[in-house]
C-alpha atoms as a PDB file:
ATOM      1  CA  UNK A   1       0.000   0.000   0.000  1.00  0.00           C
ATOM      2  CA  UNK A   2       1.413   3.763  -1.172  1.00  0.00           C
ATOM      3  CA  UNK A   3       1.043   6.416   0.961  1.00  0.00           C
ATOM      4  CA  UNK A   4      -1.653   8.013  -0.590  1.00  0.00           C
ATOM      5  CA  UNK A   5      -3.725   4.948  -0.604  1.00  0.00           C
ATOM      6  CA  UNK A   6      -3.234   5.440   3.834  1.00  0.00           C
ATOM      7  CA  UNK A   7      -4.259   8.985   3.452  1.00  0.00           C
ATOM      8  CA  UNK A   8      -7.150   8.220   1.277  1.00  0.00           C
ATOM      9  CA  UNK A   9      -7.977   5.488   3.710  1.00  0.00           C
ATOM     10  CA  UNK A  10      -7.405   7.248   6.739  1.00  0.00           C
ATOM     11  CA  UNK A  11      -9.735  10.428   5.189  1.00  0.00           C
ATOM     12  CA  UNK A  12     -12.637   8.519   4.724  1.00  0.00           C
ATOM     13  CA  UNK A  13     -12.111   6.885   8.447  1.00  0.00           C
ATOM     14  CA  UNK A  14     -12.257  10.837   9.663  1.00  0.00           C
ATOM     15  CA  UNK A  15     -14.889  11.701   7.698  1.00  0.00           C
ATOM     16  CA  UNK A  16     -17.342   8.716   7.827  1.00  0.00           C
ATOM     17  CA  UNK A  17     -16.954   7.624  11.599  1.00  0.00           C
ATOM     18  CA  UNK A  18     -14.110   9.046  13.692  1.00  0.00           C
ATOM     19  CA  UNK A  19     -15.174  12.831  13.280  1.00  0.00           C
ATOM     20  CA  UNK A  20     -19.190  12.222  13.379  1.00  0.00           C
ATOM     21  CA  UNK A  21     -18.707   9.968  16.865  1.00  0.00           C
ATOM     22  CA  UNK A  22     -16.549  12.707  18.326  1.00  0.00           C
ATOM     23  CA  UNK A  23     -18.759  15.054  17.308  1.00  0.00           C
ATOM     24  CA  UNK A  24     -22.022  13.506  18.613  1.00  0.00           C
ATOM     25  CA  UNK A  25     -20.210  12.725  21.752  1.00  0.00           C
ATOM     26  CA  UNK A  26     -18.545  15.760  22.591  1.00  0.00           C
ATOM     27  CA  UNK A  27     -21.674  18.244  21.625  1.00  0.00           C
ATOM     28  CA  UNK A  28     -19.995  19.859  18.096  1.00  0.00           C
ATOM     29  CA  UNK A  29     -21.487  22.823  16.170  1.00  0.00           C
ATOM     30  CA  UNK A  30     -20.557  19.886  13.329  1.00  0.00           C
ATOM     31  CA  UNK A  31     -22.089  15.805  13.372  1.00  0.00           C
ATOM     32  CA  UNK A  32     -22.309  14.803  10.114  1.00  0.00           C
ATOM     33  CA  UNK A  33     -19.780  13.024   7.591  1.00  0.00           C
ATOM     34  CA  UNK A  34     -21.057  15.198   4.472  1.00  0.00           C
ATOM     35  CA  UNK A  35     -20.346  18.156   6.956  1.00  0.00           C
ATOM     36  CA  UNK A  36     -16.749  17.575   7.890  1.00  0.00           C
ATOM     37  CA  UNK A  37     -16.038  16.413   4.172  1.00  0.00           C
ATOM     38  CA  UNK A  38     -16.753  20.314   3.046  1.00  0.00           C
ATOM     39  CA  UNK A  39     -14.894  21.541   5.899  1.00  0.00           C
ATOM     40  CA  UNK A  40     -11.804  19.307   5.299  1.00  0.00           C
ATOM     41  CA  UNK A  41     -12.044  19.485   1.330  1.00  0.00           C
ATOM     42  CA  UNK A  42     -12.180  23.073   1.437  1.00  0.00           C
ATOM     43  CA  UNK A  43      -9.709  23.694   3.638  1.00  0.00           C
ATOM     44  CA  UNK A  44      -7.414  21.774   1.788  1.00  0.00           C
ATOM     45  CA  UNK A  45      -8.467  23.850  -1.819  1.00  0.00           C
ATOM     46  CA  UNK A  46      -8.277  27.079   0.207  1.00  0.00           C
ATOM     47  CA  UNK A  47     -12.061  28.035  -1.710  1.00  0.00           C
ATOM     48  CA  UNK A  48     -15.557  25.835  -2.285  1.00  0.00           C
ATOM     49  CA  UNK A  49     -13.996  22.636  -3.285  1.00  0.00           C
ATOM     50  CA  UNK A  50     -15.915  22.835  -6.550  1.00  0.00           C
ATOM     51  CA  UNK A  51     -15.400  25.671  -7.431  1.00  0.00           C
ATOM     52  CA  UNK A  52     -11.222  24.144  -7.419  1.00  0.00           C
ATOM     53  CA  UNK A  53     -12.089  20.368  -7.582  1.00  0.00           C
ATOM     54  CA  UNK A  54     -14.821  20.460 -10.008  1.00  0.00           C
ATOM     55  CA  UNK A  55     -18.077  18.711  -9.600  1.00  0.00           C
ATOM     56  CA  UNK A  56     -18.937  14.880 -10.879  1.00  0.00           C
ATOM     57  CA  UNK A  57     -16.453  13.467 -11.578  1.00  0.00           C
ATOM     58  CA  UNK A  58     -16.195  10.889  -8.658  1.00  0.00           C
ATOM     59  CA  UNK A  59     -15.468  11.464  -5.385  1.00  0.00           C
ATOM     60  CA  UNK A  60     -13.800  14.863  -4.835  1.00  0.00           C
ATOM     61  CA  UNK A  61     -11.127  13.751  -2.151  1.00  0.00           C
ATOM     62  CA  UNK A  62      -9.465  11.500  -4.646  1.00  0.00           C
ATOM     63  CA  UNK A  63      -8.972  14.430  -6.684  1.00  0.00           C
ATOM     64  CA  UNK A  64      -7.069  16.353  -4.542  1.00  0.00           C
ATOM     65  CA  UNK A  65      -2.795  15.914  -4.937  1.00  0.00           C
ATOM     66  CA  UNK A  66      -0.757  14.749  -2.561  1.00  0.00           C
ATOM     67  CA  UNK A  67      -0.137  17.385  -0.577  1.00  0.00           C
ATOM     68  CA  UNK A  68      -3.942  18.782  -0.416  1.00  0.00           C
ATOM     69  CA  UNK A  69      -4.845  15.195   0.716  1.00  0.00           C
ATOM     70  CA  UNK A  70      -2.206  15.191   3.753  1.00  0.00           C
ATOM     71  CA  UNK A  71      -3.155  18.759   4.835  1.00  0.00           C
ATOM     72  CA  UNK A  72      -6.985  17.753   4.679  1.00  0.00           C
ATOM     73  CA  UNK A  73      -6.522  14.289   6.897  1.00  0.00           C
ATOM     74  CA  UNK A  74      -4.047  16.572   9.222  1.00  0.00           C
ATOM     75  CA  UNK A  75      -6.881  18.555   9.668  1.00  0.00           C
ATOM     76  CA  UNK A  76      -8.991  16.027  10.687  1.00  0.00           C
ATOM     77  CA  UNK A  77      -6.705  14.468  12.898  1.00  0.00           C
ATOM     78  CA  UNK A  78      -6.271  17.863  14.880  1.00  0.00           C
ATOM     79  CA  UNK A  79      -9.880  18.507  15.042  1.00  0.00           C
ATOM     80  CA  UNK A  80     -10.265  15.079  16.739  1.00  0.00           C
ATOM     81  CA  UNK A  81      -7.805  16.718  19.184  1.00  0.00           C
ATOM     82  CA  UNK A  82      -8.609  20.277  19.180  1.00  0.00           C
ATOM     83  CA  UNK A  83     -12.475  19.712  19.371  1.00  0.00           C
ATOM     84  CA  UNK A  84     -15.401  22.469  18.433  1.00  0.00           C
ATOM     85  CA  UNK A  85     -13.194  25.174  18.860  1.00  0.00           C
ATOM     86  CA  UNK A  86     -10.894  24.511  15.785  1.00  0.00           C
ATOM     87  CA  UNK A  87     -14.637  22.665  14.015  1.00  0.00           C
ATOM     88  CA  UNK A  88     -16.485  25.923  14.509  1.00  0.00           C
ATOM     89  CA  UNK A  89     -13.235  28.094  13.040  1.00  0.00           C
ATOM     90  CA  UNK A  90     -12.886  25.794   9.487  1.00  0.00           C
ATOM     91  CA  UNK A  91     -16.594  25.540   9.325  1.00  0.00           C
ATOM     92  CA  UNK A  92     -17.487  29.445   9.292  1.00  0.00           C
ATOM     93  CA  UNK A  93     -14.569  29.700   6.727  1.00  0.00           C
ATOM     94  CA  UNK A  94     -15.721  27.082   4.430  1.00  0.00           C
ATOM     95  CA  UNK A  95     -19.559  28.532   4.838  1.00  0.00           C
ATOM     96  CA  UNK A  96     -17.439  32.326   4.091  1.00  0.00           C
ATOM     97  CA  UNK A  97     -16.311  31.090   0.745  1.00  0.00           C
ATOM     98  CA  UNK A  98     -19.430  30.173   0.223  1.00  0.00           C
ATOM     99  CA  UNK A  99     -21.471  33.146   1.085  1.00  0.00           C
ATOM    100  CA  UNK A 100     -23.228  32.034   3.929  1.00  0.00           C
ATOM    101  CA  UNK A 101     -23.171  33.071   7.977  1.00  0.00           C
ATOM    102  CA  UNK A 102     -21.120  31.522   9.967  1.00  0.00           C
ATOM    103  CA  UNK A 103     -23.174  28.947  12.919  1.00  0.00           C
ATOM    104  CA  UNK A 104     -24.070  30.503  16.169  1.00  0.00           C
END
């Protein structure tokens, strides 16, 4: 197994379990798996992931290069340490980039 195939591996563990439980547990402003994937993804782009990624064309973390994809699972991994303090900060960015308010 490459390293990319452990980052893509480890990305969907984040975003389809490890970040929902911790979230649900511990009371986040995020609990959701689509949630955290926009947060992570567009973090990593720096924008709305499709607006950088593109739309349809299978799933949007495997489009993202090496060094996207390690920044995005880092991310995860810290807000699985840092808790709803660093969730609330990347969410009302990604929701900026987007137009919207940021979550009370």
């Amino acid at each position: 197994m490459t390293d990319r195939d452990d980052l893509l591996r480890r990305y969907r563990e984040l975003v389809d379990h490890d970040l929902p439980a911790a979230g649900s547990r511990e009371r986040w402003t995020l609990r959701h798996d689509h949630c955290f994937g926009r947060v992570l993804l567009d973090d990593a782009v720096g924008a709305c992931w499709y607006d950088v990624l593109g739309r349809g064309r299978g799933a949007a973390y495997r489009r993202l290069d090496d060094h996207r994809l390690a920044h995005a699972v880092a991310q995860g991994e810290r807000m699985l340490v840092e808790g709803d303090a660093l969730v609330r900060a990347l969410d009302a960015r990604s929701l900026a980039w987007r137009g919207k308010p940021a979550k009370r």
